[in-house]
Protein backbone atom coordinates (compact mmCIF):
# COMPACT_ATOMS: atom_id res chain seq x y z
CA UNK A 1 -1.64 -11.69 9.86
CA UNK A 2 -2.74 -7.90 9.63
CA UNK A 3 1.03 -6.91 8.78
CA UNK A 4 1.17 -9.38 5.84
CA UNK A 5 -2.08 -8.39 4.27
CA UNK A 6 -1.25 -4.46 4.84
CA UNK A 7 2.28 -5.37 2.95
CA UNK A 8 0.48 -6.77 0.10
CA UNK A 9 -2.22 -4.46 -0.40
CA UNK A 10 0.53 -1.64 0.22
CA UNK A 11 2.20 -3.16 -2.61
CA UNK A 12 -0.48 -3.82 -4.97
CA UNK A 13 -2.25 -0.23 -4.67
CA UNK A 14 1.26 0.74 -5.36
CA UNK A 15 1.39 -1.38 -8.82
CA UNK A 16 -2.23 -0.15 -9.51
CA UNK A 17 -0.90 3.34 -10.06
CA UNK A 18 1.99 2.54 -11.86
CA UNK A 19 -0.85 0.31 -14.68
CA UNK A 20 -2.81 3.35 -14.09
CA UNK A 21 -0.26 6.07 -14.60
CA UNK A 22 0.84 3.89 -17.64
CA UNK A 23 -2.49 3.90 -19.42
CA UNK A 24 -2.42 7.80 -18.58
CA UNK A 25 0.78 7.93 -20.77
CA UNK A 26 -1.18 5.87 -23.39
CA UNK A 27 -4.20 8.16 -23.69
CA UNK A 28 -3.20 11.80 -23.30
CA UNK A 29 0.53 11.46 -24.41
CA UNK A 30 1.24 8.86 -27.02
CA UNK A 31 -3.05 9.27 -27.66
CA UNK A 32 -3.73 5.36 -28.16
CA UNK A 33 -7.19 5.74 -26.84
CA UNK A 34 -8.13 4.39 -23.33
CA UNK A 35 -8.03 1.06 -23.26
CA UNK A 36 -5.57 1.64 -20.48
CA UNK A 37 -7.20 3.63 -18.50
CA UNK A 38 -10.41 1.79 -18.78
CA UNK A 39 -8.45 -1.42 -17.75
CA UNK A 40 -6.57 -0.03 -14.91
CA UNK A 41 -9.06 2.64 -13.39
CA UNK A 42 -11.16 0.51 -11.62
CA UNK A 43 -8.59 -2.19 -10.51
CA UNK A 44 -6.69 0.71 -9.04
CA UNK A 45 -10.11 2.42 -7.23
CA UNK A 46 -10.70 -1.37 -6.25
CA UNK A 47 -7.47 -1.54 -4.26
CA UNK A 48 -7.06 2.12 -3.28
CA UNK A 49 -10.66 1.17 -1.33
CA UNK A 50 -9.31 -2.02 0.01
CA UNK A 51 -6.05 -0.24 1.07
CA UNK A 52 -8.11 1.94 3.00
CA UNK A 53 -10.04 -0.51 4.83
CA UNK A 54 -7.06 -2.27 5.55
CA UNK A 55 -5.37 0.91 6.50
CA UNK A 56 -7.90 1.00 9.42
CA UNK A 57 -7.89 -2.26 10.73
CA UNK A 58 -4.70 -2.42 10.77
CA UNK A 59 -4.47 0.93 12.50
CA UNK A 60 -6.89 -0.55 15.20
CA UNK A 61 -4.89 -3.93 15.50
CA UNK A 62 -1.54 -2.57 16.06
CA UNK A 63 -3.11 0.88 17.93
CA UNK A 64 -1.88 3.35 15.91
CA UNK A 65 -2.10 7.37 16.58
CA UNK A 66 -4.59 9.30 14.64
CA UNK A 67 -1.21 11.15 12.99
CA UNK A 68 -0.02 7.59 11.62
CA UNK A 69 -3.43 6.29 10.77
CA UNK A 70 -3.60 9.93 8.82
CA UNK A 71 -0.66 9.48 7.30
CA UNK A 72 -1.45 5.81 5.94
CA UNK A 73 -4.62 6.81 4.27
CA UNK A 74 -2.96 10.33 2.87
CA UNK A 75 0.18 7.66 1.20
CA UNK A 76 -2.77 6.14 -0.84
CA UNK A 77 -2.77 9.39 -2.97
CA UNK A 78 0.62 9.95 -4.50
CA UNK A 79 1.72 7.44 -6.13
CA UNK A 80 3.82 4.79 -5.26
CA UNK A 81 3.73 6.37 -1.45
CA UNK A 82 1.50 3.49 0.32
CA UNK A 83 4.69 1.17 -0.28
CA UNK A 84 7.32 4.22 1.39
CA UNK A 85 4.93 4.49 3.91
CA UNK A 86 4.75 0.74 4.87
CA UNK A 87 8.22 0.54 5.26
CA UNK A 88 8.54 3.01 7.34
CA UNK A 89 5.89 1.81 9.59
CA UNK A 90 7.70 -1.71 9.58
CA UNK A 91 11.19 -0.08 10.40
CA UNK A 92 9.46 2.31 13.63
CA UNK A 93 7.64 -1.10 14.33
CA UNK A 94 4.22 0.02 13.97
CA UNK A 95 3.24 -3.32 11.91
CA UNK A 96 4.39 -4.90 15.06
CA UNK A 97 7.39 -6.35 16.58
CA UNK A 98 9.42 -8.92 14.19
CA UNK A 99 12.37 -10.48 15.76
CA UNK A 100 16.05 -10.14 13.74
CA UNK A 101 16.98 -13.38 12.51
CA UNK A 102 20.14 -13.31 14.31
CA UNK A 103 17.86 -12.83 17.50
CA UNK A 104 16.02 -15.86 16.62
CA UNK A 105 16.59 -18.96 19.61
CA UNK A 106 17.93 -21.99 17.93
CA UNK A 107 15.72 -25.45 18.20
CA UNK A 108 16.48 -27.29 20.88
């Protein structure tokens, strides 16, 4: 359950800066005002605070390092790193162990 819920919220912290870096674009290049920003600026600090939290449980539940745990929070800052940085923690297997399909015992 903590490896699905990090996966999402990696994700959606992920979209949040791409709606936020778009309303960016909006207001100090194309200068449209910002109605963007305004819309996107706090559902991105929303999720970049719920990413964190999850961050740390998750680091508890699957007994992360302090270097990975560092690393997960520091991927909320660029963008688009918190969903980089959750697949890399699913490929070393620090969201846990998830066994290959073709691994998988057939019912009996």
């Amino acid at each position: 359950m903590p490896r699905t819920i990090f996966r999402v919220v990696a994700f959606a912290e992920a979209l949040s800066w791409l709606g936020l870096l778009i309303g960016m674009y909006f207001k100090w290049i194309a200068d449209a005002g910002e109605g963007g920003v305004k819309v996107f600026g706090p559902i991105h600090g929303t999720i970049f605070v719920a990413y964190v939290l999850v961050s740390l449980w998750v680091s508890r539940a699957y007994r992360w390092d302090a270097k990975t745990t560092v690393l997960a929070l520091a991927s909320a800052i660029p963008p688009f790193c918190t969903v980089v940085f959750e697949r890399w923690a699913e490929r070393t297997g620090r969201l846990g162990a998830v066994a290959p399909a073709a691994q998988a015992q057939p019912a009996s």
